[in-house]
C-alpha atoms as a PDB file:
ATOM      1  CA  UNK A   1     -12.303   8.572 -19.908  1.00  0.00           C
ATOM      2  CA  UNK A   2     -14.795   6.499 -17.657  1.00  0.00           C
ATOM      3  CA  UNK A   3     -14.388   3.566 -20.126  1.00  0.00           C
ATOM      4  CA  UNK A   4     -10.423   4.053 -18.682  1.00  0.00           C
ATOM      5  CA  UNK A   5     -11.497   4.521 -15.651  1.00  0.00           C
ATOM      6  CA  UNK A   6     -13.958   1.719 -15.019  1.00  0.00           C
ATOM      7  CA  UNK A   7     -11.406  -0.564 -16.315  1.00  0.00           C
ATOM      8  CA  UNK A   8      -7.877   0.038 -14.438  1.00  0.00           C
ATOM      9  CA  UNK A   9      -9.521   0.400 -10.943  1.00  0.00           C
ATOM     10  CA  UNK A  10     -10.483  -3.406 -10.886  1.00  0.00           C
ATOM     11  CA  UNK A  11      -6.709  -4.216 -12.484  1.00  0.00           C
ATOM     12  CA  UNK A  12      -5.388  -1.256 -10.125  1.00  0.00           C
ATOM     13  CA  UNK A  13      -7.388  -3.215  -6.500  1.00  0.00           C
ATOM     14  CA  UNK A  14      -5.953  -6.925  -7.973  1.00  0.00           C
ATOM     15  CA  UNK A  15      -2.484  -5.395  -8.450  1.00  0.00           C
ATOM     16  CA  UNK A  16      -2.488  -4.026  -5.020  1.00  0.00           C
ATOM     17  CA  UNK A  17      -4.138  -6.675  -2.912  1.00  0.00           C
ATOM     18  CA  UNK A  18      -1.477  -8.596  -5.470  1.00  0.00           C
ATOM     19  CA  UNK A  19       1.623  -6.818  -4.449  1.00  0.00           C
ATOM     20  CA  UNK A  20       0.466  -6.872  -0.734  1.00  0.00           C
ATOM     21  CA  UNK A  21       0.483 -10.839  -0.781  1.00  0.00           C
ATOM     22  CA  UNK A  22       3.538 -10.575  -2.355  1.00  0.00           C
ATOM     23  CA  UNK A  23       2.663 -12.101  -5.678  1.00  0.00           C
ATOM     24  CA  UNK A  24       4.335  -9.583  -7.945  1.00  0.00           C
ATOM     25  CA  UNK A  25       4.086 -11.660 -10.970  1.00  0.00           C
ATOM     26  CA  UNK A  26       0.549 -11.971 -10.118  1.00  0.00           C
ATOM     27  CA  UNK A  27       0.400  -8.017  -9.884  1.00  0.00           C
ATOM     28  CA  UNK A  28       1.936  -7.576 -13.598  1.00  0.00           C
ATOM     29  CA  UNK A  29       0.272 -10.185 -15.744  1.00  0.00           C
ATOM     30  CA  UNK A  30      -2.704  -8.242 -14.306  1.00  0.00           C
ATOM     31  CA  UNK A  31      -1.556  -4.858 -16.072  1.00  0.00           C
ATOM     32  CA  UNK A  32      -0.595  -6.937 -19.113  1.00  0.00           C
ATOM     33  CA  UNK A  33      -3.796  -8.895 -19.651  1.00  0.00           C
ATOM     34  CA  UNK A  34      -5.604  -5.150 -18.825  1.00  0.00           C
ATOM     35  CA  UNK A  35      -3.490  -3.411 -21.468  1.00  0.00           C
ATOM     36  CA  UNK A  36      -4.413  -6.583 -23.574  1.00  0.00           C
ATOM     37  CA  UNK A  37      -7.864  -5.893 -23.189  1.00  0.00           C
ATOM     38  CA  UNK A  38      -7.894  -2.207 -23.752  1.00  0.00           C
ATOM     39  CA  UNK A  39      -6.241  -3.109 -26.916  1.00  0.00           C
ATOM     40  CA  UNK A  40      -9.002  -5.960 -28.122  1.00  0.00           C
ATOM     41  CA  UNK A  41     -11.678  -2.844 -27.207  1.00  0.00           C
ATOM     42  CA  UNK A  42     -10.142  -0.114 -29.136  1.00  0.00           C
ATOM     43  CA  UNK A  43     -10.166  -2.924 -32.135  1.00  0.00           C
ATOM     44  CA  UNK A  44     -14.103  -3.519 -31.329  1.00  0.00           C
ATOM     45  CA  UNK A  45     -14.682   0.181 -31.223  1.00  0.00           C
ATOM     46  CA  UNK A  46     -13.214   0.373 -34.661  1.00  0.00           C
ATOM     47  CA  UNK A  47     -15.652  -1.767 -36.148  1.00  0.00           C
ATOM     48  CA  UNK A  48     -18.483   0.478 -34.429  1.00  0.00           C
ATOM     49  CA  UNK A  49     -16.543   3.670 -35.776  1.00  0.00           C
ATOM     50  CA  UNK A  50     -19.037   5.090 -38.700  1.00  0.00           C
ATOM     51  CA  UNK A  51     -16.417   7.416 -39.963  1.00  0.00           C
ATOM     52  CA  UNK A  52     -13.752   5.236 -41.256  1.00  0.00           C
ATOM     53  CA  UNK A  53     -11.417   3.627 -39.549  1.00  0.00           C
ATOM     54  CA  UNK A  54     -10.995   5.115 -35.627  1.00  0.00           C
ATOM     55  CA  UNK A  55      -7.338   4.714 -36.305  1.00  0.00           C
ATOM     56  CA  UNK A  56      -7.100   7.293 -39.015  1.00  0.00           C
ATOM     57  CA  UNK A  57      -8.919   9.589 -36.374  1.00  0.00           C
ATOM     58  CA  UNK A  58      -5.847   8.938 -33.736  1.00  0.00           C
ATOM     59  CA  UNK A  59      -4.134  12.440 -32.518  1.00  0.00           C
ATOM     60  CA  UNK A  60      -0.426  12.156 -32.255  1.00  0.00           C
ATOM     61  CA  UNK A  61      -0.616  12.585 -28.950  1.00  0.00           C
ATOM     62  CA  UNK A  62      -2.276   9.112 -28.544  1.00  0.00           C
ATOM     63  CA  UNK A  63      -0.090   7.985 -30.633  1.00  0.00           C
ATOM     64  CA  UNK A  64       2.772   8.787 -28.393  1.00  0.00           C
ATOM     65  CA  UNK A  65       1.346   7.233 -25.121  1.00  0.00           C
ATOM     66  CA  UNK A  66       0.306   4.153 -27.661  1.00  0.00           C
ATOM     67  CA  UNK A  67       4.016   3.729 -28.611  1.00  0.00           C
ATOM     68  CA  UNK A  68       4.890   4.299 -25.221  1.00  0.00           C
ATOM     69  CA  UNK A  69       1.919   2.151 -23.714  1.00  0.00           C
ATOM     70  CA  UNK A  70       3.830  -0.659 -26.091  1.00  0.00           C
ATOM     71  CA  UNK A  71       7.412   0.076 -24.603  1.00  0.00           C
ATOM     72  CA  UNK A  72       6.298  -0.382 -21.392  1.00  0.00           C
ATOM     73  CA  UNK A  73       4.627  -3.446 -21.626  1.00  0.00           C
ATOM     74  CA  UNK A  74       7.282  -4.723 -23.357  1.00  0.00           C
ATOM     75  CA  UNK A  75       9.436  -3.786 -20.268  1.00  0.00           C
ATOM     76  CA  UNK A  76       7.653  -5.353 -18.059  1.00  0.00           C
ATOM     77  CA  UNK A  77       7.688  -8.611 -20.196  1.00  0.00           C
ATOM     78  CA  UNK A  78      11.335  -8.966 -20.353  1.00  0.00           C
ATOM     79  CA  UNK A  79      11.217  -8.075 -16.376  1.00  0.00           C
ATOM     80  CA  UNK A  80       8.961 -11.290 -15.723  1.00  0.00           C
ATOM     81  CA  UNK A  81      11.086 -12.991 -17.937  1.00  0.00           C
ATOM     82  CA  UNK A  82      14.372 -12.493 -16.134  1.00  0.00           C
ATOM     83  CA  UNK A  83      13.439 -11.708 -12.698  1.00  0.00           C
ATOM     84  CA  UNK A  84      15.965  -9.625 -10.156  1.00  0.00           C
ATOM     85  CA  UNK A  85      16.394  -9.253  -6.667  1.00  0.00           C
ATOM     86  CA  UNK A  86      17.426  -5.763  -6.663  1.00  0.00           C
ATOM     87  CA  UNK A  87      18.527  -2.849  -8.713  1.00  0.00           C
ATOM     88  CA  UNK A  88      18.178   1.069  -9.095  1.00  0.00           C
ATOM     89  CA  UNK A  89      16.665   2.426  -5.782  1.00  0.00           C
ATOM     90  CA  UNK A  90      15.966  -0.699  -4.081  1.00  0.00           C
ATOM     91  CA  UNK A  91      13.445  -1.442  -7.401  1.00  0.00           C
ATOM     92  CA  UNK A  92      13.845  -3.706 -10.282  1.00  0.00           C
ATOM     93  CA  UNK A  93      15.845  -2.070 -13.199  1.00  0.00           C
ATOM     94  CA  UNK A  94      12.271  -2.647 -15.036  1.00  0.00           C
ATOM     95  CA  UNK A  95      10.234  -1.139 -13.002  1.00  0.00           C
ATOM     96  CA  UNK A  96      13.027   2.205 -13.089  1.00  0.00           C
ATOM     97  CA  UNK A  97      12.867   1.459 -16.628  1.00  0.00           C
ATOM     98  CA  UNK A  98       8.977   1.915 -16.920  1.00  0.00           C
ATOM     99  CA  UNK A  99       9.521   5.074 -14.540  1.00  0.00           C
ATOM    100  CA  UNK A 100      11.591   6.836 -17.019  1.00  0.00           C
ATOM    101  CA  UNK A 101       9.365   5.932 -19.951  1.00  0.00           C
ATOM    102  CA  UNK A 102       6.240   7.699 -18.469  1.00  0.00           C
ATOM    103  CA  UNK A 103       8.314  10.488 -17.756  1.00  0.00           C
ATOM    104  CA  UNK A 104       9.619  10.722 -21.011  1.00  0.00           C
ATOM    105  CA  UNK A 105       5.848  10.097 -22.132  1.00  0.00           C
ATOM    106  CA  UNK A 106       4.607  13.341 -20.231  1.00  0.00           C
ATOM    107  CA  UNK A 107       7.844  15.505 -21.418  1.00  0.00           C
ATOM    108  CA  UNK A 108       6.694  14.619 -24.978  1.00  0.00           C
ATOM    109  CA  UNK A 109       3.201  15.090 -24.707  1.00  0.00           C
ATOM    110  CA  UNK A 110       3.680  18.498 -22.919  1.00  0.00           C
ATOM    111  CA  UNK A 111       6.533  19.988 -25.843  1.00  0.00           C
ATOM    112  CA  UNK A 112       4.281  18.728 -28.839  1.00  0.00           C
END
């Protein structure tokens, strides 16, 4: 949890001071390149694992916000890749896109 911590509230300050300039691309490369690095961690914390492989120690839970952390990304890729000026609630359909995800993430996580 503080390893999570410690690394989004940089990523979460450069988003905002991001979206504030109005560099939104700026803003979401930031949460890719942090999800990026979360991901190079968890594969250096495998090699530290003495158990086995950390992977094989995975809950499904974490395996649900991992598949989901993966959707969402991708989301946000093919957002910067085809930009809009407007969609669902005055937001891009990617970011409503993302919305629903988590929220499917969270219904998930709270029946299983």
């Amino acid at each position: 949890m503080l390893t999570a911590t410690s690394t989004s509230l940089p990523e979460l300050v450069t988003s905002v001071a991001a979206v504030r300039r109005g560099a939104l691309t700026l803003a979401v490369g930031g949460i890719i390149g942090g999800n990026a690095f979360d991901t190079l961690f968890t594969a250096a914390s495998d090699v530290a694992y003495r158990e086995g492989s950390i992977y094989h120690a995975v809950s499904d839970a974490t395996i649900i916000w991992i598949t989901l952390s993966l959707l969402m990304t991708s989301t946000l890729m093919m957002g910067l890749i085809r930009r809009q000026e407007q969609g669902v609630a005055r937001i891009g359909t990617e970011s409503a896109a993302v919305i629903v995800l988590y929220g499917l993430g969270v219904a998930l996580v709270l029946v299983s």
